[in-house]
PDB file of N, CA and C in Angstrom:
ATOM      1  N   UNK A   1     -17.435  11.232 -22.422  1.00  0.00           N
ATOM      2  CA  UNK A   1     -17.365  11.505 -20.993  1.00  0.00           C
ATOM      3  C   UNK A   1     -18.703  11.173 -20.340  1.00  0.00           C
ATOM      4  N   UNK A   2     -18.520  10.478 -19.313  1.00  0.00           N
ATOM      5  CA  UNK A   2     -19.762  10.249 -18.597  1.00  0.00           C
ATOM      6  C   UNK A   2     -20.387  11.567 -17.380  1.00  0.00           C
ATOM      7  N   UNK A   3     -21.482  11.488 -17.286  1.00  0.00           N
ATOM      8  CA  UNK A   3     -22.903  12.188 -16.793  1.00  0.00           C
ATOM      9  C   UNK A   3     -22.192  12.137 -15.738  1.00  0.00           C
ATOM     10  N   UNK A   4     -23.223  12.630 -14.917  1.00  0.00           N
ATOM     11  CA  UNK A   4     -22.952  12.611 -13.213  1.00  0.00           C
ATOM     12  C   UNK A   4     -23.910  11.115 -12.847  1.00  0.00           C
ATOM     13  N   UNK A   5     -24.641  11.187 -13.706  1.00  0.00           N
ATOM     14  CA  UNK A   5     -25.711   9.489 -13.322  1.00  0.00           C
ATOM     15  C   UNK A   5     -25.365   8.111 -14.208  1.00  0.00           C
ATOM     16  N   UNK A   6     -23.777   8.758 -15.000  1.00  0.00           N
ATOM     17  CA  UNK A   6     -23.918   7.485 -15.190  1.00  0.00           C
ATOM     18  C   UNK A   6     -22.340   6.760 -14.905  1.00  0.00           C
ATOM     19  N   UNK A   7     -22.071   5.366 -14.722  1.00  0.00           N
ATOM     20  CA  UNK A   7     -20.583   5.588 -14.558  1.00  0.00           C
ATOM     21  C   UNK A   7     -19.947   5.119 -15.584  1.00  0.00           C
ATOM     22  N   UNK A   8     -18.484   5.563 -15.216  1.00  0.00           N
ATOM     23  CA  UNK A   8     -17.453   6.113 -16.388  1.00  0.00           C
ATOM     24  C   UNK A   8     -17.172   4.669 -16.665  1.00  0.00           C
ATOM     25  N   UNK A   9     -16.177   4.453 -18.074  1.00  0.00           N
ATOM     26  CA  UNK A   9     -15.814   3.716 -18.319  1.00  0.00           C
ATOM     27  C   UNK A   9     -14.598   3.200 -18.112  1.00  0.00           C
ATOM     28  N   UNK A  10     -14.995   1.470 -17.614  1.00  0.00           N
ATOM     29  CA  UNK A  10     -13.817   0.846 -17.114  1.00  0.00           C
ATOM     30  C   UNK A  10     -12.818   0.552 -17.999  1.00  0.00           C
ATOM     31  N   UNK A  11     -11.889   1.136 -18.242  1.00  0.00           N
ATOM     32  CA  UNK A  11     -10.720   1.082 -18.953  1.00  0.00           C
ATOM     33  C   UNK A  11      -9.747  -0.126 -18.819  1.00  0.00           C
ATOM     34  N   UNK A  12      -9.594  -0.631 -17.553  1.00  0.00           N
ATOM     35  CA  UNK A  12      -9.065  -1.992 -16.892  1.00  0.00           C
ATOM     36  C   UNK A  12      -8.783  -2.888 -17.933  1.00  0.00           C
ATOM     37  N   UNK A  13      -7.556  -3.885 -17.666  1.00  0.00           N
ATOM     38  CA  UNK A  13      -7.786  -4.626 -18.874  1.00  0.00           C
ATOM     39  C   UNK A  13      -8.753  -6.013 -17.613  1.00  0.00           C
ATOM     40  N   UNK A  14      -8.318  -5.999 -16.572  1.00  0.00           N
ATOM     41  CA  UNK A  14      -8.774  -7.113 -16.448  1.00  0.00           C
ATOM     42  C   UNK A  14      -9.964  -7.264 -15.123  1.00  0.00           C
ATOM     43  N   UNK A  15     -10.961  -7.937 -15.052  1.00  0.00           N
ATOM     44  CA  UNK A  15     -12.123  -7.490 -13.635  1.00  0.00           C
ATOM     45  C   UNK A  15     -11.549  -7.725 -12.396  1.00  0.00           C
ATOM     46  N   UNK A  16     -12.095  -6.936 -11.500  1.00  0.00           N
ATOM     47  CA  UNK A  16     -11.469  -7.030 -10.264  1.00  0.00           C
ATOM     48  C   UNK A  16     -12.414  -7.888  -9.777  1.00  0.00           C
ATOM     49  N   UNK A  17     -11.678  -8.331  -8.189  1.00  0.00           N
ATOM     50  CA  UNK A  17     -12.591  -8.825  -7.200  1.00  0.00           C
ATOM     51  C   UNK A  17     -12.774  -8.604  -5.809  1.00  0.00           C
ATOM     52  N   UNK A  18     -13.507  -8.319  -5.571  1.00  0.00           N
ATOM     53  CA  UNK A  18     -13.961  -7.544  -4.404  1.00  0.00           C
ATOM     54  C   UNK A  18     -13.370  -8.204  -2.979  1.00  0.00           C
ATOM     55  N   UNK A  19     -12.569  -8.180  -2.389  1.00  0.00           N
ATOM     56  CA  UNK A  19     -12.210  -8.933  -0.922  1.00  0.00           C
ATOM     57  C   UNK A  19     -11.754  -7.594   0.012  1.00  0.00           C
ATOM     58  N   UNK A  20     -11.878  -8.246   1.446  1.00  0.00           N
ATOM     59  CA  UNK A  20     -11.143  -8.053   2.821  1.00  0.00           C
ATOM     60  C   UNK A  20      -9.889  -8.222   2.827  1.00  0.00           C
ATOM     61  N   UNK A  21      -8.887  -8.126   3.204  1.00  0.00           N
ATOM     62  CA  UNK A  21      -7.771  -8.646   2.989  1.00  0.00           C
ATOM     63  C   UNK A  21      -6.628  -7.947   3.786  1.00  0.00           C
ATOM     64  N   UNK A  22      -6.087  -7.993   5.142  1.00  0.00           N
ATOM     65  CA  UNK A  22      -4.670  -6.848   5.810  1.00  0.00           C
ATOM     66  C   UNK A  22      -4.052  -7.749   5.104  1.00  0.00           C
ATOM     67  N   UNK A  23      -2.981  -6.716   4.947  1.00  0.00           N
ATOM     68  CA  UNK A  23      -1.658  -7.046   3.970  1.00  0.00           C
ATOM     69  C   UNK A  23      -0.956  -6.349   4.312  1.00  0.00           C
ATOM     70  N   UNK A  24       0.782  -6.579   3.806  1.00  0.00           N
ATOM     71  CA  UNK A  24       1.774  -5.479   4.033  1.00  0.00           C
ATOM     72  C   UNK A  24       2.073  -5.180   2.771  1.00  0.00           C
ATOM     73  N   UNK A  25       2.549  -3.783   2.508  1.00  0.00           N
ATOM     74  CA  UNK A  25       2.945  -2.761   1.889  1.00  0.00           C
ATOM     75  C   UNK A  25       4.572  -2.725   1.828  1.00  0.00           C
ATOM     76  N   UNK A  26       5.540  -2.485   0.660  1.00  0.00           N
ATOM     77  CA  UNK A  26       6.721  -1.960   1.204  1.00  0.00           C
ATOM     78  C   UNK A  26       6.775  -0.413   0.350  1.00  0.00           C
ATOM     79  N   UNK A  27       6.809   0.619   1.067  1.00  0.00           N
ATOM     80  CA  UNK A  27       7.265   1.574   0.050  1.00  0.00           C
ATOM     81  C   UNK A  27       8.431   2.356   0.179  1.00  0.00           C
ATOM     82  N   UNK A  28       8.291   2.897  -0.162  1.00  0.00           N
ATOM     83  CA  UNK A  28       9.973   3.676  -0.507  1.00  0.00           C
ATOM     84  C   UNK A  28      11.071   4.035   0.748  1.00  0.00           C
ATOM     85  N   UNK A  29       9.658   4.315   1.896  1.00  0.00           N
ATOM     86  CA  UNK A  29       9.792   4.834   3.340  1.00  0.00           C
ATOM     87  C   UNK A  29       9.510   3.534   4.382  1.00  0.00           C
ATOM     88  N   UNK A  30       9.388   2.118   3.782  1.00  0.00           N
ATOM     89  CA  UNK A  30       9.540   1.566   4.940  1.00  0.00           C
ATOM     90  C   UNK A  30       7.959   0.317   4.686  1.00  0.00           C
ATOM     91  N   UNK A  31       7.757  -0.471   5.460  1.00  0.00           N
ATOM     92  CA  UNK A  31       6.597  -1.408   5.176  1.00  0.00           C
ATOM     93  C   UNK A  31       5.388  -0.941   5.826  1.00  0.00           C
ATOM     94  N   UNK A  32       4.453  -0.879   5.504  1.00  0.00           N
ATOM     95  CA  UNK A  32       2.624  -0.512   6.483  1.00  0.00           C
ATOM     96  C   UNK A  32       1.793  -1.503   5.602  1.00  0.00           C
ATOM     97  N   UNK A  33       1.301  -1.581   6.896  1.00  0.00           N
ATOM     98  CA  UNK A  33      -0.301  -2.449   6.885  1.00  0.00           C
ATOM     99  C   UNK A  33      -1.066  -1.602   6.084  1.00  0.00           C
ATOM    100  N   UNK A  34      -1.561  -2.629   5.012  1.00  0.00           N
ATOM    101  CA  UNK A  34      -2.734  -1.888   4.224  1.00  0.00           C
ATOM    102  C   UNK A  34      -3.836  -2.728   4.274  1.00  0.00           C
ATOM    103  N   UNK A  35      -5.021  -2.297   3.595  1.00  0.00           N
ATOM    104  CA  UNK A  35      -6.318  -3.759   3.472  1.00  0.00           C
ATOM    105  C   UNK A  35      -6.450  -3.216   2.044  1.00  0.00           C
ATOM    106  N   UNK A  36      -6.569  -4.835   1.544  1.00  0.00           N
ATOM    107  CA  UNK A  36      -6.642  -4.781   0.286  1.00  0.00           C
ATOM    108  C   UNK A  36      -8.267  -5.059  -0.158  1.00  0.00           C
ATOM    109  N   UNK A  37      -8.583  -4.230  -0.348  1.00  0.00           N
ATOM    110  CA  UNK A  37     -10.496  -4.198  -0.834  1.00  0.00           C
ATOM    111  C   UNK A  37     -10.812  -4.982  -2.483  1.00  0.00           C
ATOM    112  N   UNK A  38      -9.725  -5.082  -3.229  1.00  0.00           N
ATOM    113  CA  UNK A  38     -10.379  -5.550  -4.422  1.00  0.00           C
ATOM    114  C   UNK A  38      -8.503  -5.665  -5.554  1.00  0.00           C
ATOM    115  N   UNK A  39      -8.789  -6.700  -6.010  1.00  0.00           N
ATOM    116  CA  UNK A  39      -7.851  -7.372  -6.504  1.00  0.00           C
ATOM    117  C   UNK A  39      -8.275  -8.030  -7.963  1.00  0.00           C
ATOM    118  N   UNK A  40      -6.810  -8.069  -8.954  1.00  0.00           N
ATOM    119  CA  UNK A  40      -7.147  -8.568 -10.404  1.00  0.00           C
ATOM    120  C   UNK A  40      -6.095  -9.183 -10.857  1.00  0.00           C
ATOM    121  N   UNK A  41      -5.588  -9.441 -12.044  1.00  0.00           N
ATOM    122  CA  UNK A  41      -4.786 -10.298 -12.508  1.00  0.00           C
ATOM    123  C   UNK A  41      -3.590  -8.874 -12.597  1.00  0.00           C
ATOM    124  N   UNK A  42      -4.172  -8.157 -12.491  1.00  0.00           N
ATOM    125  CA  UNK A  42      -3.058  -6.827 -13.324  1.00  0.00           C
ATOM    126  C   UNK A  42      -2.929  -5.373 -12.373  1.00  0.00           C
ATOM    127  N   UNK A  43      -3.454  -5.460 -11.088  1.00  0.00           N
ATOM    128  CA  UNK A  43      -3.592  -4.333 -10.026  1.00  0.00           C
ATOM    129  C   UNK A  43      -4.774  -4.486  -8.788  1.00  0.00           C
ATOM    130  N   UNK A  44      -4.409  -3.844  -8.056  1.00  0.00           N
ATOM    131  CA  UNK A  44      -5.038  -3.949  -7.021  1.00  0.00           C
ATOM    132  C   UNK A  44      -5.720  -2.286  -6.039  1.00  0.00           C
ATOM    133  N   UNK A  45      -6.644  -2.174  -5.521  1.00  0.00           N
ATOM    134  CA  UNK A  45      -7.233  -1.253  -4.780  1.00  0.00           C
ATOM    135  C   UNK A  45      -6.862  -1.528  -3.298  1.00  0.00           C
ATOM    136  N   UNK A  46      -6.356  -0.702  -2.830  1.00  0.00           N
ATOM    137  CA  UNK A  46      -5.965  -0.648  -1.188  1.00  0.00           C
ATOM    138  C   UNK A  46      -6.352   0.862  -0.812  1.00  0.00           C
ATOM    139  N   UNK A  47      -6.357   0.735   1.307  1.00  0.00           N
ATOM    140  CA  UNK A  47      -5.942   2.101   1.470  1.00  0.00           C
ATOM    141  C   UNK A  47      -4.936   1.456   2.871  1.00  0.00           C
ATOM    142  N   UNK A  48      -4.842   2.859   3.178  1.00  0.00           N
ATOM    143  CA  UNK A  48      -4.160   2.471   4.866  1.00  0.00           C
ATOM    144  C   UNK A  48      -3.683   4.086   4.803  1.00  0.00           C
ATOM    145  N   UNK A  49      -3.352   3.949   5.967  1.00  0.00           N
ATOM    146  CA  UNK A  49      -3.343   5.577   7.023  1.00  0.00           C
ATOM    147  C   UNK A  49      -2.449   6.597   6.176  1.00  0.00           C
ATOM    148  N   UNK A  50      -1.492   6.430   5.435  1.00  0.00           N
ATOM    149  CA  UNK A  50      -0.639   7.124   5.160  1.00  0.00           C
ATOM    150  C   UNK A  50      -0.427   6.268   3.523  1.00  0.00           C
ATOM    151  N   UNK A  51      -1.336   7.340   2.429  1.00  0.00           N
ATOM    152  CA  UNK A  51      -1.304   6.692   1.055  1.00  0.00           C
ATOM    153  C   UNK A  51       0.108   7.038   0.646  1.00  0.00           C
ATOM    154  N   UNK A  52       0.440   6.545  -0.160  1.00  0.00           N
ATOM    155  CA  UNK A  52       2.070   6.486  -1.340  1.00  0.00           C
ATOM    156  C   UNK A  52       2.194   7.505  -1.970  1.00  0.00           C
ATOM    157  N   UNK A  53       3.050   7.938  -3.023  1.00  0.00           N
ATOM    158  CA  UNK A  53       2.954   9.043  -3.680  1.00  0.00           C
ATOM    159  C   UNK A  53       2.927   7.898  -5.123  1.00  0.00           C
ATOM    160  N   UNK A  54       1.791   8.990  -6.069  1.00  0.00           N
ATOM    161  CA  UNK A  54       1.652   8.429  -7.588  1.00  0.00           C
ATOM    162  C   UNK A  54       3.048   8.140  -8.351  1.00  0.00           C
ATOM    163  N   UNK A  55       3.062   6.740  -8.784  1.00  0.00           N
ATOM    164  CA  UNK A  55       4.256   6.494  -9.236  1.00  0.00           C
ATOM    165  C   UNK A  55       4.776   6.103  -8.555  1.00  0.00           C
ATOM    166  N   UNK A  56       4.876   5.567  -7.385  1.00  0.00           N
ATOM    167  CA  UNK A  56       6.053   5.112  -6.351  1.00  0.00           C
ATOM    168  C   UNK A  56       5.942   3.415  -6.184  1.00  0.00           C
ATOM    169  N   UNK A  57       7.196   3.061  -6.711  1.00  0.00           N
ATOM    170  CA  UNK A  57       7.521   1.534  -6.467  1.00  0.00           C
ATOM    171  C   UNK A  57       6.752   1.326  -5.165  1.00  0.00           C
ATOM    172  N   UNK A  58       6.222   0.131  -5.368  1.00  0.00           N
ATOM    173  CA  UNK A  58       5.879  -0.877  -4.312  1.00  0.00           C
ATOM    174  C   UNK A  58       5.801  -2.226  -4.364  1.00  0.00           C
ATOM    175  N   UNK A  59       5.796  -2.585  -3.053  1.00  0.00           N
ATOM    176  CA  UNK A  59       5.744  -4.188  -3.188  1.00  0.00           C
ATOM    177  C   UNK A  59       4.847  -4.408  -1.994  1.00  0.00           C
ATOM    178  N   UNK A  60       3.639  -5.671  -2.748  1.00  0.00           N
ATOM    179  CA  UNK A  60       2.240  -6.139  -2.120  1.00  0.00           C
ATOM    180  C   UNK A  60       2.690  -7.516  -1.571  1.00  0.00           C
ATOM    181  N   UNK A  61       2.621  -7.463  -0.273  1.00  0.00           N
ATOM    182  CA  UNK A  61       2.920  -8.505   0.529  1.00  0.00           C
ATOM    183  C   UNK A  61       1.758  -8.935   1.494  1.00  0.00           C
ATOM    184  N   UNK A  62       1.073 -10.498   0.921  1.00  0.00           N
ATOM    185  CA  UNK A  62       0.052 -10.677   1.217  1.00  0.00           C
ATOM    186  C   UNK A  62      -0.290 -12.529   1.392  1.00  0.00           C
ATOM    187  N   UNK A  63       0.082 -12.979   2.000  1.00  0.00           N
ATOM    188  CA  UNK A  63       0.433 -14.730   2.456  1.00  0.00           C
ATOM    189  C   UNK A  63       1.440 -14.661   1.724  1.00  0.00           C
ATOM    190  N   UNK A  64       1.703 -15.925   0.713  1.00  0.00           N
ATOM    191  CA  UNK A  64       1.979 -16.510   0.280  1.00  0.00           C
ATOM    192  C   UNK A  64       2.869 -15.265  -1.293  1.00  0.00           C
ATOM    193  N   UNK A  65       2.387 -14.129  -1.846  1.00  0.00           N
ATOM    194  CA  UNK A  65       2.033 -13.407  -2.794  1.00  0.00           C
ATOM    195  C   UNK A  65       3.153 -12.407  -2.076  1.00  0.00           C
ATOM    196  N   UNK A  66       3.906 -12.244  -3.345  1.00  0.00           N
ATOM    197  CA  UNK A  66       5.024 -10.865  -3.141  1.00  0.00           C
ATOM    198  C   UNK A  66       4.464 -10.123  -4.414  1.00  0.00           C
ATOM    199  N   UNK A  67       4.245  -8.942  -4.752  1.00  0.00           N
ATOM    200  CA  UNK A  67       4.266  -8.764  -6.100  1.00  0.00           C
ATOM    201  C   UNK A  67       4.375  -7.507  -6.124  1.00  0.00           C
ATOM    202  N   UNK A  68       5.467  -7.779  -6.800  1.00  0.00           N
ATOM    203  CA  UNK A  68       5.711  -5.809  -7.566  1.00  0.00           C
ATOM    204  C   UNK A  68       5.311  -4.795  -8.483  1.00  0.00           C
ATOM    205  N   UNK A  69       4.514  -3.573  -7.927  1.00  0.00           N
ATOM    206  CA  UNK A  69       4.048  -2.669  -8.634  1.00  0.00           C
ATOM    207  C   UNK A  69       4.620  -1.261  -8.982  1.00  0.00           C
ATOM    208  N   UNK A  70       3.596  -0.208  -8.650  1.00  0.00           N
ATOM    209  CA  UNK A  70       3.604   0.970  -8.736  1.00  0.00           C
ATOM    210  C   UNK A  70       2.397   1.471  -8.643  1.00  0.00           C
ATOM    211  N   UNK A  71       2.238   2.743  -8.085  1.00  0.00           N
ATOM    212  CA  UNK A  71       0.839   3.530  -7.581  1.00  0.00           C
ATOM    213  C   UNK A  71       0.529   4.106  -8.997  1.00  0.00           C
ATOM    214  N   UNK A  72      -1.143   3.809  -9.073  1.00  0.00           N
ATOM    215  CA  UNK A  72      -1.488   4.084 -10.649  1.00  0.00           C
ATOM    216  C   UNK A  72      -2.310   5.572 -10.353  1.00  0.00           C
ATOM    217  N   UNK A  73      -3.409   5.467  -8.970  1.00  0.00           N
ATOM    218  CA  UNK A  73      -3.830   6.470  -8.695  1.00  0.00           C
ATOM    219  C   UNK A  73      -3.963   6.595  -7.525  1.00  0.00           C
ATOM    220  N   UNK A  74      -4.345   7.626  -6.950  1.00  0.00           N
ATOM    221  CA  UNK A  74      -4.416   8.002  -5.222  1.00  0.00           C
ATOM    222  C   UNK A  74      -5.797   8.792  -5.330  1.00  0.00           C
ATOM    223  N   UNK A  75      -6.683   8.404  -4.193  1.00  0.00           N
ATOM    224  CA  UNK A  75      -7.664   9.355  -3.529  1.00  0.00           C
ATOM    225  C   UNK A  75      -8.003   9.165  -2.113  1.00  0.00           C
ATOM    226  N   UNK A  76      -7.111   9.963  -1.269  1.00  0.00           N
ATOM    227  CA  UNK A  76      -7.283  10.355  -0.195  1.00  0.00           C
ATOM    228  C   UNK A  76      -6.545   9.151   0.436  1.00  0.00           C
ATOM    229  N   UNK A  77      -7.059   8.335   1.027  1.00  0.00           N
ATOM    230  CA  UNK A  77      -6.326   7.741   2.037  1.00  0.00           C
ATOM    231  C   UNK A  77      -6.586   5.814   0.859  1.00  0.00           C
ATOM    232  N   UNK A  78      -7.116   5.905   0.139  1.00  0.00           N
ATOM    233  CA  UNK A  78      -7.042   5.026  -1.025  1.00  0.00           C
ATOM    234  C   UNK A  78      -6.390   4.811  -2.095  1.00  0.00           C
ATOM    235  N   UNK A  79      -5.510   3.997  -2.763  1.00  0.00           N
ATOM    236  CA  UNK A  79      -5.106   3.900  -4.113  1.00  0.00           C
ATOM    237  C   UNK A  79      -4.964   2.714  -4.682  1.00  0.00           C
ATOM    238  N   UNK A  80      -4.484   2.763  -5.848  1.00  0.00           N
ATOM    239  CA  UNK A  80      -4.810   1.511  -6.558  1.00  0.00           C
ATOM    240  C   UNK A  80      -3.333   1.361  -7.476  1.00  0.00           C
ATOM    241  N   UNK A  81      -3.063   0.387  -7.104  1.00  0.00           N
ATOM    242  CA  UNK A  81      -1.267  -0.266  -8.185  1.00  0.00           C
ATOM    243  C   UNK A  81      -1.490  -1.300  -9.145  1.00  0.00           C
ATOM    244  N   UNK A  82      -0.799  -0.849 -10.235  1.00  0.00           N
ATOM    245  CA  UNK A  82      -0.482  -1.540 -11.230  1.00  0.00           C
ATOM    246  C   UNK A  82       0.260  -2.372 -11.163  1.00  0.00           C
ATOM    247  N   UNK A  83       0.438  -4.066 -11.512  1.00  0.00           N
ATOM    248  CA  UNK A  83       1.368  -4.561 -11.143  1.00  0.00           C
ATOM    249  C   UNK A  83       2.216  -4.702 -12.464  1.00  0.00           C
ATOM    250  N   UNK A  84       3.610  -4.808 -12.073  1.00  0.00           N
ATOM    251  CA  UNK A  84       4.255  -5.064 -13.181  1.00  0.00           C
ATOM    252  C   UNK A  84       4.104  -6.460 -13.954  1.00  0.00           C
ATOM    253  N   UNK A  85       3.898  -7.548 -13.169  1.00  0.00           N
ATOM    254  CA  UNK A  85       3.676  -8.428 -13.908  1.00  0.00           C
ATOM    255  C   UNK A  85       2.240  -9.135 -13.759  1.00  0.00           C
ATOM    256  N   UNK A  86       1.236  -9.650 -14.860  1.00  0.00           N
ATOM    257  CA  UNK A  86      -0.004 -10.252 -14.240  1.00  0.00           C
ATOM    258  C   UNK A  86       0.177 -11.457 -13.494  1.00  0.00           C
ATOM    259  N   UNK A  87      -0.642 -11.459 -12.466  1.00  0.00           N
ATOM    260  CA  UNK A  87      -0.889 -13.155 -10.983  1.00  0.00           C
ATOM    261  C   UNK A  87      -1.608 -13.510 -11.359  1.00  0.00           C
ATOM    262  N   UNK A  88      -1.630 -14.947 -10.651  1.00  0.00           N
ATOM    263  CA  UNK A  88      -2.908 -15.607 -10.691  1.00  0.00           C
ATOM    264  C   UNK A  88      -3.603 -15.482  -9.035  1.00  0.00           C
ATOM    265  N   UNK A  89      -4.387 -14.711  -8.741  1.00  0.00           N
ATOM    266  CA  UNK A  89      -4.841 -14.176  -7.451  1.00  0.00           C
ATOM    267  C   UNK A  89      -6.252 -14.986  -7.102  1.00  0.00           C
ATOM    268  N   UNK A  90      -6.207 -16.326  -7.626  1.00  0.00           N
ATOM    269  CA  UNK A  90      -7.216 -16.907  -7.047  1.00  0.00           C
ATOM    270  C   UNK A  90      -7.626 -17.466  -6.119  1.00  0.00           C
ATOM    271  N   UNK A  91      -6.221 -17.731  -5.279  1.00  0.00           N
ATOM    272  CA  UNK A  91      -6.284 -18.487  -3.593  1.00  0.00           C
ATOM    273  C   UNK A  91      -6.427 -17.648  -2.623  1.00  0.00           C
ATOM    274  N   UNK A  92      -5.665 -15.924  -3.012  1.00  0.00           N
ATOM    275  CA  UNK A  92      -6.014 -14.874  -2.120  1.00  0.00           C
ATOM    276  C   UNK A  92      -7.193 -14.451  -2.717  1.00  0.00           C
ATOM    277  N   UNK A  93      -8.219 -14.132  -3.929  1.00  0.00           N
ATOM    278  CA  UNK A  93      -9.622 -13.906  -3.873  1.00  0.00           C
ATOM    279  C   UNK A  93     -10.177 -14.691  -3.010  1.00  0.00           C
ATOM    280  N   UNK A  94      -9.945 -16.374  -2.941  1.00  0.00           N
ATOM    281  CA  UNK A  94     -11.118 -16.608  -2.237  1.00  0.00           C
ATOM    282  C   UNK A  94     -10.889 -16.532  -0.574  1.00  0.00           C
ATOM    283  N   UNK A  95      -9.473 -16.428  -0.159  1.00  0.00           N
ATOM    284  CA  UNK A  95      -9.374 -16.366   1.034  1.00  0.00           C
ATOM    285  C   UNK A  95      -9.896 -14.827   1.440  1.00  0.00           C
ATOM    286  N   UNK A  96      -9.972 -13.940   0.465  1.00  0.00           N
ATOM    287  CA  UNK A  96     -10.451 -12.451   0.966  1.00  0.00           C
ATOM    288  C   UNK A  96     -11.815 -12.576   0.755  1.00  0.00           C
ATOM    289  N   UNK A  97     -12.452 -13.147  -0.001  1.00  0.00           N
ATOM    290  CA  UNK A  97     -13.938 -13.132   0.181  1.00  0.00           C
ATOM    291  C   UNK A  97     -14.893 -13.912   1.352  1.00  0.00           C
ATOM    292  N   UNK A  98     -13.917 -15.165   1.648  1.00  0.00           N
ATOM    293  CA  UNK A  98     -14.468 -15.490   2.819  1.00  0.00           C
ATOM    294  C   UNK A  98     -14.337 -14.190   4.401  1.00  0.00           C
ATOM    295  N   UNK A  99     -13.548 -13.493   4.001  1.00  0.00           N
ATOM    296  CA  UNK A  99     -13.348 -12.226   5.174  1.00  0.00           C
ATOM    297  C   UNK A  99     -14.709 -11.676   4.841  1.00  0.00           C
ATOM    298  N   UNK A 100     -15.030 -11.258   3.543  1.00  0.00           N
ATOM    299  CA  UNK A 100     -15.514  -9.938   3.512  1.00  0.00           C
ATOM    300  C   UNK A 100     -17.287 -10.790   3.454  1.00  0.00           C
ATOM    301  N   UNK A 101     -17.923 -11.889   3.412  1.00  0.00           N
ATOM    302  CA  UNK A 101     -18.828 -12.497   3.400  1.00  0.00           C
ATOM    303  C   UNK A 101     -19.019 -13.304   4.938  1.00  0.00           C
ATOM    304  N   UNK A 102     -18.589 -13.014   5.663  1.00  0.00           N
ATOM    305  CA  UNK A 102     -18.031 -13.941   6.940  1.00  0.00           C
ATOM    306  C   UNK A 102     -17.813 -15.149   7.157  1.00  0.00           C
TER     307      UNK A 102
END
């Protein structure tokens, strides 16, 4: 278990990447705008106004990119989905990093 100074270990199988990104959401209750902050071959980090409940089917709708998950964890108005199947998220990394770099 990690310290308070040091951080925990990334368990992930695969690295994320850091982007900007509005996107749509579908969940159980209907579609919302989320921004997607950081993205991988195997899940993704979002928030938006009204988070999901843990475990709840979703689908990440984002250009070109449909992809179906499930909520892995929630904190506060943030969470992060597992996708069921791994992407290749390299045309939306770089289109979200040009957001988040201007």
């Amino acid at each position: 278990m990690a310290s308070a100074f040091e951080m925990p270990e990334d368990k992930r199988d695969s690295r994320r990447q850091r982007l900007l990104l509005t996107a749509q959401m579908d969940f159980e209750d209907g579609t919302r705008d989320v921004h997607l902050l950081n993205i991988s071959a195997t899940g993704a980090k979002l928030d938006c106004e009204a988070a999901p409940s843990h475990g709840e089917a979703v689908t990440l709708i984002c250009g070109g990119l449909r992809v179906a998950g499930h909520v892995a964890w929630i904190d506060e108005m943030r969470f992060g989905i597992a996708f069921d199947m791994p992407i290749d998220a390299k045309q939306l990394i770089a289109r979200g990093q040009r957001h988040l770099h201007g």
